[in-house]
C-alpha atoms as a PDB file:
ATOM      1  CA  UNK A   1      95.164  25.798 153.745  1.00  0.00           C
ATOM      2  CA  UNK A   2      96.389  23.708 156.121  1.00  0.00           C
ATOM      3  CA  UNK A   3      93.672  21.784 157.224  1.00  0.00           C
ATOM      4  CA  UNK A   4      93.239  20.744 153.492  1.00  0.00           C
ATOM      5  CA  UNK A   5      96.599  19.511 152.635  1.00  0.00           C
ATOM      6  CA  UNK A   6      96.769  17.811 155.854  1.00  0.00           C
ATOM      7  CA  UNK A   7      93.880  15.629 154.761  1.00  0.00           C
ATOM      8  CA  UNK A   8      94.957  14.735 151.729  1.00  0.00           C
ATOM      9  CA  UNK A   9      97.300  12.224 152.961  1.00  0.00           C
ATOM     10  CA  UNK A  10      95.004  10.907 155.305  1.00  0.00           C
ATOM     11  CA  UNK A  11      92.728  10.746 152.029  1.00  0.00           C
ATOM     12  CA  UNK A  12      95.406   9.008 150.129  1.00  0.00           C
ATOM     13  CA  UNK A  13      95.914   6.059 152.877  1.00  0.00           C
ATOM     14  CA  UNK A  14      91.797   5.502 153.335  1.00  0.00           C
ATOM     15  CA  UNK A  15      91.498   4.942 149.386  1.00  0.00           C
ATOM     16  CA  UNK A  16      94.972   2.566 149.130  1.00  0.00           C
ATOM     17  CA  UNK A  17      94.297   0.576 152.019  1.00  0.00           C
ATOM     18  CA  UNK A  18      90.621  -0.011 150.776  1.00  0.00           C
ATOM     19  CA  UNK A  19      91.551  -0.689 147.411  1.00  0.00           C
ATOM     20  CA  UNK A  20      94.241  -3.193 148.823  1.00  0.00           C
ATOM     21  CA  UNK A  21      91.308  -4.699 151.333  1.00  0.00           C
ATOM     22  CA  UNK A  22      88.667  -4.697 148.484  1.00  0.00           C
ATOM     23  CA  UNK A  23      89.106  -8.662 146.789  1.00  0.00           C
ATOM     24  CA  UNK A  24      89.476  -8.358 143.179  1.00  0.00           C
ATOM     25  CA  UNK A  25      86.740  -9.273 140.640  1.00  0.00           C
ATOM     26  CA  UNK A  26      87.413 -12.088 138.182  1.00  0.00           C
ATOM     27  CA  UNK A  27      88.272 -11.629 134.673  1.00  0.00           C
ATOM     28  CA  UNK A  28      85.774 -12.868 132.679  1.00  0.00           C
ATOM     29  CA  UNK A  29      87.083 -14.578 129.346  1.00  0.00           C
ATOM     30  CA  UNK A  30      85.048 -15.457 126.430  1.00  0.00           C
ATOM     31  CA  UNK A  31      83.715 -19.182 125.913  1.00  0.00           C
ATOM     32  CA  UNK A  32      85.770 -21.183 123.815  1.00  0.00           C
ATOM     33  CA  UNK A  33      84.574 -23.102 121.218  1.00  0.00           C
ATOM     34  CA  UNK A  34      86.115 -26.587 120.074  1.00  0.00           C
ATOM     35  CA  UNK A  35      86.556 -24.759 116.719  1.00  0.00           C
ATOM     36  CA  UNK A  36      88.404 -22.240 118.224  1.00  0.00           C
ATOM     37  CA  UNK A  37      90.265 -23.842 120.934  1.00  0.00           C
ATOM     38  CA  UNK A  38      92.120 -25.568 117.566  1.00  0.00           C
ATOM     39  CA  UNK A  39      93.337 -23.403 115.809  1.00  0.00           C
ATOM     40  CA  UNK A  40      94.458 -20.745 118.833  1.00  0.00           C
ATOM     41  CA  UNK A  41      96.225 -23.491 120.555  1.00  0.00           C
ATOM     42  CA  UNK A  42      97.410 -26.521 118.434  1.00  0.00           C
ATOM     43  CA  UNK A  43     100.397 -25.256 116.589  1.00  0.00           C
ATOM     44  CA  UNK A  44     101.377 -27.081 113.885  1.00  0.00           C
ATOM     45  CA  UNK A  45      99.789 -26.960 109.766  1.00  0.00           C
ATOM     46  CA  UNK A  46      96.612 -26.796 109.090  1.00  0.00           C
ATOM     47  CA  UNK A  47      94.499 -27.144 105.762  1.00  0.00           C
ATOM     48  CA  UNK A  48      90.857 -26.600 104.785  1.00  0.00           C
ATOM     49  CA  UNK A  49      88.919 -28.872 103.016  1.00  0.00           C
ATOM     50  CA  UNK A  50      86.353 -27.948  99.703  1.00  0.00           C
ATOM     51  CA  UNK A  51      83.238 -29.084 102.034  1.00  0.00           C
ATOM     52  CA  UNK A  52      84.060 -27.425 105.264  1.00  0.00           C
ATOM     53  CA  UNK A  53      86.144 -29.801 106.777  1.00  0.00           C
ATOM     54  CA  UNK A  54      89.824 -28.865 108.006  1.00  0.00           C
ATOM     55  CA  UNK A  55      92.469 -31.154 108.831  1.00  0.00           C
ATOM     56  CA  UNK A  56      95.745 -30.290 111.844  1.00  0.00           C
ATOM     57  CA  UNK A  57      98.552 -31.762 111.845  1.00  0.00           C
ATOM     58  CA  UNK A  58     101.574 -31.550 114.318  1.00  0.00           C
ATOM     59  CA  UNK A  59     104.737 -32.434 115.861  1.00  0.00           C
ATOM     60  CA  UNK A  60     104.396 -33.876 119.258  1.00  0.00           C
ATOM     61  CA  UNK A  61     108.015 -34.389 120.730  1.00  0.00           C
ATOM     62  CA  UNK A  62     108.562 -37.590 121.317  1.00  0.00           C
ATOM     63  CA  UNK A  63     105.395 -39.274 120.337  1.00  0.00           C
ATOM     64  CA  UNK A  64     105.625 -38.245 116.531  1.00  0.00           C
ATOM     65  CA  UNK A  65     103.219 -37.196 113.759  1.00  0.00           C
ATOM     66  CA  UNK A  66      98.862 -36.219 115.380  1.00  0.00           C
ATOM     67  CA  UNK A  67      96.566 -35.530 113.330  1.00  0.00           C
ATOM     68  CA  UNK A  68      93.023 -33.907 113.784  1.00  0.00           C
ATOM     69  CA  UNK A  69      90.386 -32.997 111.858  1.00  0.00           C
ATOM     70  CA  UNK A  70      87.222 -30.671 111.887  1.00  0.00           C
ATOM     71  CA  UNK A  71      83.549 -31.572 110.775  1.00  0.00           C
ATOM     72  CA  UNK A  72      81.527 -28.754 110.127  1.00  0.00           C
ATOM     73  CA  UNK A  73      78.489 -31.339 110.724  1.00  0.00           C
ATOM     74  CA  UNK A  74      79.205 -31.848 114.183  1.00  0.00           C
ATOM     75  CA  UNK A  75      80.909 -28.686 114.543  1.00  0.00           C
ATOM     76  CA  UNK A  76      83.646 -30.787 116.800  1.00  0.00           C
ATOM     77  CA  UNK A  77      86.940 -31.332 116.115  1.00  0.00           C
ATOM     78  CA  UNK A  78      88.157 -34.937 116.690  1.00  0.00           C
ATOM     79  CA  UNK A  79      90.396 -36.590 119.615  1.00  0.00           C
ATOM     80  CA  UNK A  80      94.339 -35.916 118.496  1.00  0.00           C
ATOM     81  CA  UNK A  81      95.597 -39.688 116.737  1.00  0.00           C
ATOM     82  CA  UNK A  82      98.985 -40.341 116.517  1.00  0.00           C
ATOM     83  CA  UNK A  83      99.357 -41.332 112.774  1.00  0.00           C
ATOM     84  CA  UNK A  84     103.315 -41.926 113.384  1.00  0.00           C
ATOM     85  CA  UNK A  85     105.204 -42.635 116.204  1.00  0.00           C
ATOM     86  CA  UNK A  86     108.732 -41.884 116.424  1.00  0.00           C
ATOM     87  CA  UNK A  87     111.100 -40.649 119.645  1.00  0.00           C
ATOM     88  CA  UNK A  88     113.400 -39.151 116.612  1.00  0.00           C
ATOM     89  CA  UNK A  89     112.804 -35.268 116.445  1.00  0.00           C
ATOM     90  CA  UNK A  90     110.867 -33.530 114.195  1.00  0.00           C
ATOM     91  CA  UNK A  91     111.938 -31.499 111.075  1.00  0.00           C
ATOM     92  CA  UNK A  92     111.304 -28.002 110.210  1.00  0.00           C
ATOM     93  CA  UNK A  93     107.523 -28.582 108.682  1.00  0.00           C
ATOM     94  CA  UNK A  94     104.256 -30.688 107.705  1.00  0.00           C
ATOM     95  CA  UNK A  95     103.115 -30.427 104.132  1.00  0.00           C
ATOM     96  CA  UNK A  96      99.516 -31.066 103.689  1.00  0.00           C
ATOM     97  CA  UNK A  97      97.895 -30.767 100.632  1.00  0.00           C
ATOM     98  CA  UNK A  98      94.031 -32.068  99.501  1.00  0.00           C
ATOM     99  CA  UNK A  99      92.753 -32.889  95.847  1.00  0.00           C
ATOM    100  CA  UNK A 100      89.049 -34.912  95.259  1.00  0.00           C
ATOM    101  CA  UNK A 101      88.152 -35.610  98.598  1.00  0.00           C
ATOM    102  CA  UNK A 102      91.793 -37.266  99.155  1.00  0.00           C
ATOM    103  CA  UNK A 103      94.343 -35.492 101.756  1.00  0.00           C
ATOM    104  CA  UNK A 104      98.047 -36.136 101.661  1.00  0.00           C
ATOM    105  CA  UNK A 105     100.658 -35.226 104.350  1.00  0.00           C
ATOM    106  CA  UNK A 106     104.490 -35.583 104.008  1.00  0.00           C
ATOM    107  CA  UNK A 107     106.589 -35.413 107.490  1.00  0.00           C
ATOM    108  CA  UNK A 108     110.183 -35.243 108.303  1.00  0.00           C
ATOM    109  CA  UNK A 109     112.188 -36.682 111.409  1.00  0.00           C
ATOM    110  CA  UNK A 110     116.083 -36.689 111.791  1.00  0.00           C
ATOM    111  CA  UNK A 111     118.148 -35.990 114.197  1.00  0.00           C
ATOM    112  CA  UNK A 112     119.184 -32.367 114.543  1.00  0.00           C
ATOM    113  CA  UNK A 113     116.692 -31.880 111.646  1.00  0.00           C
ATOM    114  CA  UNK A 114     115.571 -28.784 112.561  1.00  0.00           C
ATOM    115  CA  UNK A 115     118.617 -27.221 112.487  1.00  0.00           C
ATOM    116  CA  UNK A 116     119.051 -28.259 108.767  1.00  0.00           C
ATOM    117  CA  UNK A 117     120.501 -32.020 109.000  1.00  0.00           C
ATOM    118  CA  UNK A 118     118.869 -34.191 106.256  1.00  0.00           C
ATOM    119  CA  UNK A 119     115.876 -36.434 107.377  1.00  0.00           C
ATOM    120  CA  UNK A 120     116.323 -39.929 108.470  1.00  0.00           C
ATOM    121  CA  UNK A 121     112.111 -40.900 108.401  1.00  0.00           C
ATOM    122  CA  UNK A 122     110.273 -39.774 105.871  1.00  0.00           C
ATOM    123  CA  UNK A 123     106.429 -40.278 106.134  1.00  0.00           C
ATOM    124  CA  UNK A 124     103.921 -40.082 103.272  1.00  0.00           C
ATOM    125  CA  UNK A 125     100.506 -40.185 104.600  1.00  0.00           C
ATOM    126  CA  UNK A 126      97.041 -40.301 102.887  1.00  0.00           C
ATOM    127  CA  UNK A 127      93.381 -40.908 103.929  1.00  0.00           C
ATOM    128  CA  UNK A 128      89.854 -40.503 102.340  1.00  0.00           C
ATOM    129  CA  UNK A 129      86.648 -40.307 103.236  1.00  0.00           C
ATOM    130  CA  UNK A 130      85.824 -39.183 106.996  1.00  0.00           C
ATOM    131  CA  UNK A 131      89.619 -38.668 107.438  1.00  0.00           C
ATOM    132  CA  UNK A 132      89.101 -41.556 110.438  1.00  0.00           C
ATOM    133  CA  UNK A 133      91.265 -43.837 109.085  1.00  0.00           C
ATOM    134  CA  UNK A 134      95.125 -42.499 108.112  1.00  0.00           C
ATOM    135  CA  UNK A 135      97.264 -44.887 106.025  1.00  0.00           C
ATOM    136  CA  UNK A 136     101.368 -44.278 106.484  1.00  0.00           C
ATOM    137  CA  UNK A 137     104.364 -45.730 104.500  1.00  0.00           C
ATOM    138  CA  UNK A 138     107.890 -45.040 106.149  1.00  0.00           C
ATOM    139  CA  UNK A 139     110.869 -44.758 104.156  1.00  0.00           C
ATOM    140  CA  UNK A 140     114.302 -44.344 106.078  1.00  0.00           C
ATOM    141  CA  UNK A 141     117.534 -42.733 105.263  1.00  0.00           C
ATOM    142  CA  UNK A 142     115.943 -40.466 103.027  1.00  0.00           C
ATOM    143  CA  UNK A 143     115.630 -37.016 102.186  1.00  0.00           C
ATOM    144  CA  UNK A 144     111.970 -37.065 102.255  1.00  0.00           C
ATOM    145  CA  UNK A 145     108.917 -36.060  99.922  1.00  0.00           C
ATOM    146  CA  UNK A 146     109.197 -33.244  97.315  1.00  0.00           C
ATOM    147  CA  UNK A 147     105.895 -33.853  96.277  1.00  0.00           C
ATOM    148  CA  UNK A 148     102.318 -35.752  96.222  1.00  0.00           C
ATOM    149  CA  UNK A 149      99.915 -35.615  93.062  1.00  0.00           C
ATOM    150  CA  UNK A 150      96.245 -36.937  93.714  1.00  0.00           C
ATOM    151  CA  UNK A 151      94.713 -38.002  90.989  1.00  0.00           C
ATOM    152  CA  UNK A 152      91.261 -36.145  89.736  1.00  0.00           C
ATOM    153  CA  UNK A 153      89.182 -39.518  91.338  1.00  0.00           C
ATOM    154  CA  UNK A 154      91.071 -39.016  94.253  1.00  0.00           C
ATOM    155  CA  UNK A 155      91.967 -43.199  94.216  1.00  0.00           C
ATOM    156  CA  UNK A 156      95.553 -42.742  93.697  1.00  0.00           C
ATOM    157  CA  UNK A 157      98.280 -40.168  95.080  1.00  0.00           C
ATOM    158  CA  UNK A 158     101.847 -40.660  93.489  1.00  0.00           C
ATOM    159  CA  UNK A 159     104.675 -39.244  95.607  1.00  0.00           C
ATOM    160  CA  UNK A 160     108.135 -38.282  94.223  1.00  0.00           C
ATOM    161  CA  UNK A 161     111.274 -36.689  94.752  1.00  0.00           C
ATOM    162  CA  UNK A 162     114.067 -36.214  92.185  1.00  0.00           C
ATOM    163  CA  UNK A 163     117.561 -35.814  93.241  1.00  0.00           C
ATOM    164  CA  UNK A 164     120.677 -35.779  91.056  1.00  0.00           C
ATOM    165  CA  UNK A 165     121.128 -39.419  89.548  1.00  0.00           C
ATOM    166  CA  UNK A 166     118.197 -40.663  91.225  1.00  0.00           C
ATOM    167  CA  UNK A 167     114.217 -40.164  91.206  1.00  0.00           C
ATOM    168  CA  UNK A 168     112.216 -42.104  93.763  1.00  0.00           C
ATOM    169  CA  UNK A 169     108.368 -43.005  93.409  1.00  0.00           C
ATOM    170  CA  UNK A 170     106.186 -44.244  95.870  1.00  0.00           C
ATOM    171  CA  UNK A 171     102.205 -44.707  94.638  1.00  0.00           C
ATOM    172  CA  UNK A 172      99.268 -45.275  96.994  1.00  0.00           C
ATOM    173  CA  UNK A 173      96.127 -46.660  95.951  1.00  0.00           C
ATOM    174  CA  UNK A 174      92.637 -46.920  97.403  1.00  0.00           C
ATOM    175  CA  UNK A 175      91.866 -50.338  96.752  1.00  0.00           C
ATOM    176  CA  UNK A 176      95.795 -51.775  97.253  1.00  0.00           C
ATOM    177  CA  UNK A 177      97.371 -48.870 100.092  1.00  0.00           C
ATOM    178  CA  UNK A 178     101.207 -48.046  99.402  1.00  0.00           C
ATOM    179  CA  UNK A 179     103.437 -49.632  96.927  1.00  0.00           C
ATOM    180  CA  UNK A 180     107.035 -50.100  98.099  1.00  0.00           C
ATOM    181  CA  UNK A 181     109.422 -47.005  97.407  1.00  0.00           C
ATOM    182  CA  UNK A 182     110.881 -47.446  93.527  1.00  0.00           C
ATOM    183  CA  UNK A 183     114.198 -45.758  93.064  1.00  0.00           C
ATOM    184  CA  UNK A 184     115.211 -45.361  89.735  1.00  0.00           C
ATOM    185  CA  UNK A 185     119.390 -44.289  89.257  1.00  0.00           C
ATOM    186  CA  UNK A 186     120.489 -42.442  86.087  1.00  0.00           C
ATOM    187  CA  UNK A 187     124.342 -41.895  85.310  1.00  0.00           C
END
């Protein structure tokens, strides 16, 4: 009985110090795709397009408003482009929203907008197409974008917001780009 429990610790020692001695095997992890390697690490909002396609966009602190998007016909997702650049901070969300081959994005900066202070840069954002080419109209000291309608051609994208004694319209086209804002004041 002896003999058996004395070589049990002896036992015990050989297997830790040649587990400790033996060099560990490397994890293998799965192969990322560029499909996947999107959407697991770019945070931000994304939206998926009729066809296949799918558009990201983000906050990048203190660069501004990236966009990417996805082509299911090269299966690649393209380089990040800054559509907007601002220092200012971002606020709380991206709205992105598609309608006949036209995709619309309204972003939010302001100081301490995050935490619920109004924005100060409002961005309304459109593009067409191959989504390669972003047009951008700024509009400061405003409380940004309620909305975007697209038109069923997809050739012109109205944005609004109405606030008490005041409704604001701002009207891209494909053939002319962005209008200036109109604010319209009611008593």
């Amino acid at each position: 009985m002896r003999a058996a429990s004395a070589g049990v610790p002896a036992l015990v020692t050989l297997l830790v110090t040649t587990m400790a001695c033996t060099p560990e095997r490397p994890v293998e992890r799965p192969a990322v795709t560029p499909s996947a390697r999107i959407t697991e690490s770019v945070p931000g909002e994304q939206l998926a397009l009729a066809d296949g396609r799918r558009v990201a966009m983000r906050y990048e602190k203190g660069r501004g408003l990236v966009e990417q998007h996805y082509s299911p016909r090269t299966g690649q997702w393209s380089h990040p482009r800054l559509i907007y650049g601002t220092r200012t901070d971002p606020c709380q969300s991206i709205e992105l929203q598609a309608g006949s081959g036209t995709v619309t994005a309204i972003a939010n900066f302001g100081r301490y907008c995050s935490d619920g202070e109004p924005p100060t840069e409002s961005v309304a954002a459109v593009a067409t197409g191959d989504l390669d080419r972003w047009d951008h109209h700024l509009t400061r000291k405003f409380d940004g974008w309620a909305r975007a309608t697209v038109t069923d051609d997809g050739r012109k994208v109205t944005f609004v917001r109405n606030a008490t004694h005041v409704r604001v319209r701002l009207v891209w086209t494909a053939g002319d780009g962005f209008s200036d804002a109109v604010f319209t004041y009611s008593e």
